[in-house]
C-alpha atoms as a PDB file:
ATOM      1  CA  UNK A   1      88.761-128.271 -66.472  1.00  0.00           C
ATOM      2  CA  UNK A   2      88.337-124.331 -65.848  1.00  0.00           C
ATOM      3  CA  UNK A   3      88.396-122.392 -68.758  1.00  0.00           C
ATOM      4  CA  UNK A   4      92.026-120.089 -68.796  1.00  0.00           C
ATOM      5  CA  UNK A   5      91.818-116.573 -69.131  1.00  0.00           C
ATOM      6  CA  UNK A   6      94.915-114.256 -70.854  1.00  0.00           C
ATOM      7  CA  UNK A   7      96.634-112.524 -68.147  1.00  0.00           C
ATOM      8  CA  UNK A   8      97.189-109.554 -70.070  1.00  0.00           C
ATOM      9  CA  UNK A   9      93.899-108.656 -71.735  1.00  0.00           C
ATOM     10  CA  UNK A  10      91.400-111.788 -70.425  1.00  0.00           C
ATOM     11  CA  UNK A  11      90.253-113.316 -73.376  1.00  0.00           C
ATOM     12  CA  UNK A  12      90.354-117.115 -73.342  1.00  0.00           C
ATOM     13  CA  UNK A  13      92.988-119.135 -74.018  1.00  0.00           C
ATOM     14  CA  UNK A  14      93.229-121.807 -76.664  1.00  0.00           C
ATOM     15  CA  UNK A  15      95.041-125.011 -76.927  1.00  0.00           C
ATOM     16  CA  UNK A  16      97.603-125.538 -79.480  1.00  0.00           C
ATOM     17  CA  UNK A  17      99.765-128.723 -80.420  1.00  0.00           C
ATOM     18  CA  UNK A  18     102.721-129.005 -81.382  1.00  0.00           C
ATOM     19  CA  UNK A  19     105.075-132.412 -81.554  1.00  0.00           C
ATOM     20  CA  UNK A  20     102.592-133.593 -78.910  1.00  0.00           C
ATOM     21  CA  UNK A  21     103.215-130.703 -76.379  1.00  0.00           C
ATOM     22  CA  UNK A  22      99.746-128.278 -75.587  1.00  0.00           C
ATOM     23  CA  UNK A  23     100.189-124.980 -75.139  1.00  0.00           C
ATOM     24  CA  UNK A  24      97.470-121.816 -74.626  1.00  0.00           C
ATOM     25  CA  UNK A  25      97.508-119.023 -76.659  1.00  0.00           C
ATOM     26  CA  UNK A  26      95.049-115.948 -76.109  1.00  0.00           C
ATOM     27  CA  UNK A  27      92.557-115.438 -79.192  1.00  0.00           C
ATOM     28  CA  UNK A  28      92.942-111.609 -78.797  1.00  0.00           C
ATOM     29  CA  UNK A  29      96.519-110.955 -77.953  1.00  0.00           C
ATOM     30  CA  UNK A  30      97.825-113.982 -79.313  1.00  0.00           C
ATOM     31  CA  UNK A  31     100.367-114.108 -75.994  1.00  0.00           C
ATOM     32  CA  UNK A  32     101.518-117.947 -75.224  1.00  0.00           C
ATOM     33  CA  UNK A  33     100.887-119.559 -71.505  1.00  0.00           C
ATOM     34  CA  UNK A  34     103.563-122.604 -71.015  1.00  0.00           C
ATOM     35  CA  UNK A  35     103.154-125.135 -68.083  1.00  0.00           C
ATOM     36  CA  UNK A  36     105.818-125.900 -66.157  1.00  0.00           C
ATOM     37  CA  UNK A  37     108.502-127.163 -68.816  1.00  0.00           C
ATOM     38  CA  UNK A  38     106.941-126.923 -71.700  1.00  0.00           C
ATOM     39  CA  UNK A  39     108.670-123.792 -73.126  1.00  0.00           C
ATOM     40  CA  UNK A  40     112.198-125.731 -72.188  1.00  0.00           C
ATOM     41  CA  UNK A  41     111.132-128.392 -74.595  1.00  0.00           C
ATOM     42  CA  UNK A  42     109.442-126.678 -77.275  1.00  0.00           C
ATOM     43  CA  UNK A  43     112.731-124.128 -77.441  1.00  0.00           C
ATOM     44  CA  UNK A  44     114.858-127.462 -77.997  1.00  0.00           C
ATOM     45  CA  UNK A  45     112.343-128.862 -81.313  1.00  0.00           C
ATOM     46  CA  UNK A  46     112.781-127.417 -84.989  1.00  0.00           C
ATOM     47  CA  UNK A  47     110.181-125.025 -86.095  1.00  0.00           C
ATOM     48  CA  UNK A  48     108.499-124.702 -82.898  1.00  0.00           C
ATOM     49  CA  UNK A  49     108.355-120.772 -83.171  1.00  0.00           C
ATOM     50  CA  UNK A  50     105.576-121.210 -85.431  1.00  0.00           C
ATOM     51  CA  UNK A  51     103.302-121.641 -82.620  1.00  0.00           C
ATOM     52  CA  UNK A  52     103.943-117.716 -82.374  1.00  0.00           C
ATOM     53  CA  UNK A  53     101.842-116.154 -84.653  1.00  0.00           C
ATOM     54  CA  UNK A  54     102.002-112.221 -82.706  1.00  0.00           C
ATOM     55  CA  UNK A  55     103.860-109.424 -83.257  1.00  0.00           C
ATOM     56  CA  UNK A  56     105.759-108.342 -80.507  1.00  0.00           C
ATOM     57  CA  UNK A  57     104.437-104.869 -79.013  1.00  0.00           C
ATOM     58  CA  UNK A  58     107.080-102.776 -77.247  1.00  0.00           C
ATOM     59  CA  UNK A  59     104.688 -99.985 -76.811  1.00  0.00           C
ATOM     60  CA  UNK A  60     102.985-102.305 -73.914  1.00  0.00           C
ATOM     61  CA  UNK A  61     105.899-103.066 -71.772  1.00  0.00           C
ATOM     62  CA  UNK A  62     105.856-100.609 -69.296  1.00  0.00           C
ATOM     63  CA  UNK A  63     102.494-100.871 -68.477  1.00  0.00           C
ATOM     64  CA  UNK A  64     102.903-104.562 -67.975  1.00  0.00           C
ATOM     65  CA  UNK A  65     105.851-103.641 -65.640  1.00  0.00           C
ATOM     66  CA  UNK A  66     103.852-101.668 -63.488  1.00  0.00           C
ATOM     67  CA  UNK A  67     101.123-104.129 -63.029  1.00  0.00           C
ATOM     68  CA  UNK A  68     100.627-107.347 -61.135  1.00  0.00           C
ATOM     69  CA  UNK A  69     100.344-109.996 -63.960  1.00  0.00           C
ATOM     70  CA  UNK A  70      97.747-113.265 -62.169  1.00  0.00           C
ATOM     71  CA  UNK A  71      99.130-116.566 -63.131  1.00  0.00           C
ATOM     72  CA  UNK A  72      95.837-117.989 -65.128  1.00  0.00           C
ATOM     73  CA  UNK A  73      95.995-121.359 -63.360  1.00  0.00           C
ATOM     74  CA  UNK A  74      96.695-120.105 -59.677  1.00  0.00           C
ATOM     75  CA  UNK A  75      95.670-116.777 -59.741  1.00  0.00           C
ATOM     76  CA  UNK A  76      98.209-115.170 -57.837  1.00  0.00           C
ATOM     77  CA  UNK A  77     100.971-112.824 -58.798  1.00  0.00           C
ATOM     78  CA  UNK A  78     103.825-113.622 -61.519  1.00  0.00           C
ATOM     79  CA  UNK A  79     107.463-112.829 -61.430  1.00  0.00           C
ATOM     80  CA  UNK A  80     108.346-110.383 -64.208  1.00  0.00           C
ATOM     81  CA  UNK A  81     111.604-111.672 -65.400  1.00  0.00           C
ATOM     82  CA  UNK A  82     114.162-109.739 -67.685  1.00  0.00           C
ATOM     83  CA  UNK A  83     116.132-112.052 -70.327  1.00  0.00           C
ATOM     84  CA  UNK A  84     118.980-109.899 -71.541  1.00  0.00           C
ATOM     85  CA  UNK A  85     121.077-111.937 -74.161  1.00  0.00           C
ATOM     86  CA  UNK A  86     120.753-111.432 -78.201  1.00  0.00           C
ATOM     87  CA  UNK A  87     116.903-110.157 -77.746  1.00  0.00           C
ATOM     88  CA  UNK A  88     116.218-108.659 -74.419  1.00  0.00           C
ATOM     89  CA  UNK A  89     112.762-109.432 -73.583  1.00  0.00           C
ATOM     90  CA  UNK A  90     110.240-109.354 -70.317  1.00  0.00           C
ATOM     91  CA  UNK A  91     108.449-112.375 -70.086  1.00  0.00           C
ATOM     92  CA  UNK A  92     106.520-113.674 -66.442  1.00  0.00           C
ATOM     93  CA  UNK A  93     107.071-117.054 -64.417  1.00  0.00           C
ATOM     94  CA  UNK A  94     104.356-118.526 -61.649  1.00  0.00           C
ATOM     95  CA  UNK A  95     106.240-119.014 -58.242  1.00  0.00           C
ATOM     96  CA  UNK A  96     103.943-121.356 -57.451  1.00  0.00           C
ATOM     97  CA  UNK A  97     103.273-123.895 -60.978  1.00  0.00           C
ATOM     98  CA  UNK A  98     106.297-123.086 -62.511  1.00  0.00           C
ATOM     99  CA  UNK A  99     104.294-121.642 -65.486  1.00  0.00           C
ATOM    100  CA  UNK A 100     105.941-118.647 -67.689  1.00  0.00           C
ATOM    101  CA  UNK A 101     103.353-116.445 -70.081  1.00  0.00           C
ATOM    102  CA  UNK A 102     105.250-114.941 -73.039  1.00  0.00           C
ATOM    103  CA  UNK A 103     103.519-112.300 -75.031  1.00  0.00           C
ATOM    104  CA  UNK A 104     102.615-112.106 -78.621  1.00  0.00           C
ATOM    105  CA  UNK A 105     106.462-112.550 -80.274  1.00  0.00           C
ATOM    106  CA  UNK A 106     108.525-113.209 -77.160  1.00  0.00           C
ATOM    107  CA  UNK A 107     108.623-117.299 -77.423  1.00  0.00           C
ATOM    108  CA  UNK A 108     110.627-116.234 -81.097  1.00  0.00           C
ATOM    109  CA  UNK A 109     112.675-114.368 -79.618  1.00  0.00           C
ATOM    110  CA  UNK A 110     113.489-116.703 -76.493  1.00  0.00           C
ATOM    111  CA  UNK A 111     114.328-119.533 -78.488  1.00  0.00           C
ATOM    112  CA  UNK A 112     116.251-117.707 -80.745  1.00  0.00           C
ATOM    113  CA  UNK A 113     118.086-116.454 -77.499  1.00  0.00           C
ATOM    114  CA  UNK A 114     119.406-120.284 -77.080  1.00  0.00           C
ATOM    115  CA  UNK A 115     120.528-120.689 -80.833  1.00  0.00           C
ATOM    116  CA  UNK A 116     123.397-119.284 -80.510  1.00  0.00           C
ATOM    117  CA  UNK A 117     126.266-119.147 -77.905  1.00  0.00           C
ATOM    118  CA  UNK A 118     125.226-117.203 -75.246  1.00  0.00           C
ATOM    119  CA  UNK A 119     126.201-113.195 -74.662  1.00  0.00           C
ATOM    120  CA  UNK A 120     128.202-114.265 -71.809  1.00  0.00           C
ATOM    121  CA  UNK A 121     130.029-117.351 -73.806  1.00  0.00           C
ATOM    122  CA  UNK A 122     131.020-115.240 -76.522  1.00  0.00           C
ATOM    123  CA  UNK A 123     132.787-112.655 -74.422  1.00  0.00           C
ATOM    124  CA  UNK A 124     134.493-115.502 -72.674  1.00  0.00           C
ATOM    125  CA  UNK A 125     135.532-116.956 -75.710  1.00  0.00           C
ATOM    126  CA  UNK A 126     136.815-113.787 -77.124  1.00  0.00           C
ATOM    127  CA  UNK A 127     139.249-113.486 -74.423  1.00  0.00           C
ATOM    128  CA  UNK A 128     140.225-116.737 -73.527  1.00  0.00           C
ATOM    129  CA  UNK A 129     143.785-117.673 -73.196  1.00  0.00           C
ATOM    130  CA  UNK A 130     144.998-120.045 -75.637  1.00  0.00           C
ATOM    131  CA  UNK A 131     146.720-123.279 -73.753  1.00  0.00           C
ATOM    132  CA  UNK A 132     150.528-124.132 -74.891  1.00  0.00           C
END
């Protein structure tokens, strides 16, 4: 198997466990590479968020907007995507495995994102009609 690089600052990547589902996180950066799925599950398990150990740096973020982030198993260009809910955050998705790369602090604030009712929800909820 090919050693993974970070796709932010190239230093390897490092498998960590948790509830039997491997992740990579970057020795330097201490950003978070998920396979196809895996950040779906491990945002559903209790105390999962301690697999992110990083601080979140906002000073970074429009760098990373400006360049082309390479997926570290296919090597080609991620998607930037833009979660706005409780914790906006920028995270990047493969097109082609699936994969998403969250950055030192963003998995916390992803799951938290799905903790509570969505943005969305609660504005419908606040003015929903009541049934007689």
């Amino acid at each position: 198997m090919n050693l993974l690089r970070c796709p932010k600052c190239r230093e390897k990547l490092e498998p960590i466990i948790y509830e039997d589902i491997e992740v990579d996180r970057c020795c330097q950066c201490r950003g978070i590479w998920f396979d196809s799925s895996e950040a779906e599950n491990l945002k559903k398990l209790r105390g999962s968020e301690t697999i992110d150990i990083g601080q979140l740096n906002r000073e970074n973020h429009k760098e990373a907007l400006d360049t082309d982030i390479l997926c570290p198993h296919c090597n080609i260009a991620m998607t930037k995507i833009f979660d706005i809910d409780k914790h906006p955050i920028w995270y990047e998705t493969c097109p082609q495995c699936q994969g998403i790369w969250f950055d030192a602090g963003e998995f916390k604030k992803f799951k938290d994102n799905f903790s509570h009712p969505k943005l969305l929800s609660r504005a419908f909820n606040l003015f929903r009609f009541k049934k007689k």
